[in-house]
Protein backbone atom coordinates (compact mmCIF):
# COMPACT_ATOMS: atom_id res chain seq x y z
CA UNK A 1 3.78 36.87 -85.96
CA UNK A 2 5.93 34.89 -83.45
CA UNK A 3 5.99 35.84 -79.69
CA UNK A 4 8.18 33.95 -77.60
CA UNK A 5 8.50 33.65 -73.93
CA UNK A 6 11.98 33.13 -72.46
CA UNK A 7 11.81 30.92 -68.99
CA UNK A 8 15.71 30.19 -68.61
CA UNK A 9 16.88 33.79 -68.66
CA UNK A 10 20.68 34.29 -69.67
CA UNK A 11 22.67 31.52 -71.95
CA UNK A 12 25.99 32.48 -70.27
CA UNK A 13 26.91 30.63 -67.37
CA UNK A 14 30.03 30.85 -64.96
CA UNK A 15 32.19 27.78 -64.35
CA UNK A 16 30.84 27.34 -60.88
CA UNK A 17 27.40 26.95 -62.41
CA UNK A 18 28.02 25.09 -65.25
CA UNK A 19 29.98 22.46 -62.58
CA UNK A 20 26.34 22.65 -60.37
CA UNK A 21 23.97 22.27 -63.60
CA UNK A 22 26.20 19.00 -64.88
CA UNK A 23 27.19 17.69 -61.84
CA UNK A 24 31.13 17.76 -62.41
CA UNK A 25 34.36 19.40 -61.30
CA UNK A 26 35.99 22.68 -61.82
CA UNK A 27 38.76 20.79 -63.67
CA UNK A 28 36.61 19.08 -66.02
CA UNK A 29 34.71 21.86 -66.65
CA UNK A 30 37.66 23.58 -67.56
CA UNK A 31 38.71 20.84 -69.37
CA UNK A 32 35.66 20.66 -71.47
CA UNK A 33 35.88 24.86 -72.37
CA UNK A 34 39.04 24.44 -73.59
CA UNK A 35 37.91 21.88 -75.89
CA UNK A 36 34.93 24.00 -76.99
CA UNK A 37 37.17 26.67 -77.30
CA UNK A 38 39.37 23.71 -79.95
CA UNK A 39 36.01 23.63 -82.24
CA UNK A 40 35.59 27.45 -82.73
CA UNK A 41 33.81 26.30 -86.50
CA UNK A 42 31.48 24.70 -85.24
CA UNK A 43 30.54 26.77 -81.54
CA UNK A 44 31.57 30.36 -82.71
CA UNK A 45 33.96 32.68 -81.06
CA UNK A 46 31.36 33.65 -78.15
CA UNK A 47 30.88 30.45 -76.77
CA UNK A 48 33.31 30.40 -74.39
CA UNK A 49 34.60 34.03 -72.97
CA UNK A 50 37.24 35.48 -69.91
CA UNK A 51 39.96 34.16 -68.43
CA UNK A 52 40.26 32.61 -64.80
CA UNK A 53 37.40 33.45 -62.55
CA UNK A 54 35.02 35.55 -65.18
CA UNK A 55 35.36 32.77 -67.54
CA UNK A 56 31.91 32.19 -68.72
CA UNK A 57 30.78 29.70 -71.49
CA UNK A 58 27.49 29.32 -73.71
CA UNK A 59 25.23 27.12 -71.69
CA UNK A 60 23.84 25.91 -74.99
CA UNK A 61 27.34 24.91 -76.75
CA UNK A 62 28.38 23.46 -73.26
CA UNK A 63 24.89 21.70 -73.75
CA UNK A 64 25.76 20.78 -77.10
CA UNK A 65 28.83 19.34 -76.38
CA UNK A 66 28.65 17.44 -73.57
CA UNK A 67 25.79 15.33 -76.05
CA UNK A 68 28.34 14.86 -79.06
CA UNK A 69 32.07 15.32 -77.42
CA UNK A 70 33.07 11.64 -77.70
CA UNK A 71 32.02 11.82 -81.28
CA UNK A 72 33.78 15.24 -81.91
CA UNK A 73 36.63 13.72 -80.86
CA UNK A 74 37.00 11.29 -83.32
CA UNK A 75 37.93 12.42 -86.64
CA UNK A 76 35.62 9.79 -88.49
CA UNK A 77 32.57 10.46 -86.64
CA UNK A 78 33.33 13.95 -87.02
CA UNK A 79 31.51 13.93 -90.10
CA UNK A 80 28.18 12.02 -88.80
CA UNK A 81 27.56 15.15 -86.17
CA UNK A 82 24.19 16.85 -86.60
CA UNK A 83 25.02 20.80 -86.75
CA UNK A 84 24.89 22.79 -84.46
CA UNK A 85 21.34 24.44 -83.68
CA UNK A 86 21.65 26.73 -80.54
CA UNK A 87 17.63 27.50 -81.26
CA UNK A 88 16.40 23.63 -81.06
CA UNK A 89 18.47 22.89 -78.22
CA UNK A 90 16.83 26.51 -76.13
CA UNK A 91 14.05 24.85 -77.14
CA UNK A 92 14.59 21.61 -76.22
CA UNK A 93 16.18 23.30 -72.84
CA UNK A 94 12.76 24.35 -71.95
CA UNK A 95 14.27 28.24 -72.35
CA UNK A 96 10.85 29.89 -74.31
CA UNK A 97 7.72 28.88 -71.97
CA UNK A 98 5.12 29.37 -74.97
CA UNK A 99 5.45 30.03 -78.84
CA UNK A 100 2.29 31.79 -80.33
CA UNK A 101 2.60 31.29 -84.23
């Protein structure tokens, strides 16, 4: 039996957050969700949500990302991206406080 703690609380974040958390502007931010948005394959159709001022994107596919976006950008080392693993980057994140296996 697993029991996990969450810490974090909710994976959805609002631009004005996600532009506090990474220490950027509203633009870029923007900027950024439209290219998640772009790589739907690999992020899913819920990663980025809303229009305007409810727009609200994955905190963990924003996280994911910002790590790999000059990569994802170019076509050759496209193919040399790890997948995507929402789970090891919550984890990674510090969201679950203890794991009892």
């Amino acid at each position: 039996m697993t029991v996990i703690q969450q810490m974090y609380g909710n994976p959805v974040m609002n631009v004005k957050g996600i532009c506090e958390q990474f220490h950027i502007s509203d633009r870029t931010a923007r900027k950024y969700m439209k290219e998640i948005e772009a790589n739907r394959g690999r992020y899913g159709e819920f990663a980025v949500m809303g229009e305007g001022t409810l727009k609200r994107v994955n905190y963990l596919a924003f996280t994911d990302y910002w790590k790999f976006k000059n990569r994802l950008a170019d076509k050759n080392a496209r193919k040399h991206v790890p997948e995507y693993k929402p789970q090891e980057i919550a984890k990674a994140l510090g969201f679950y406080g203890t794991e009892t296996l």
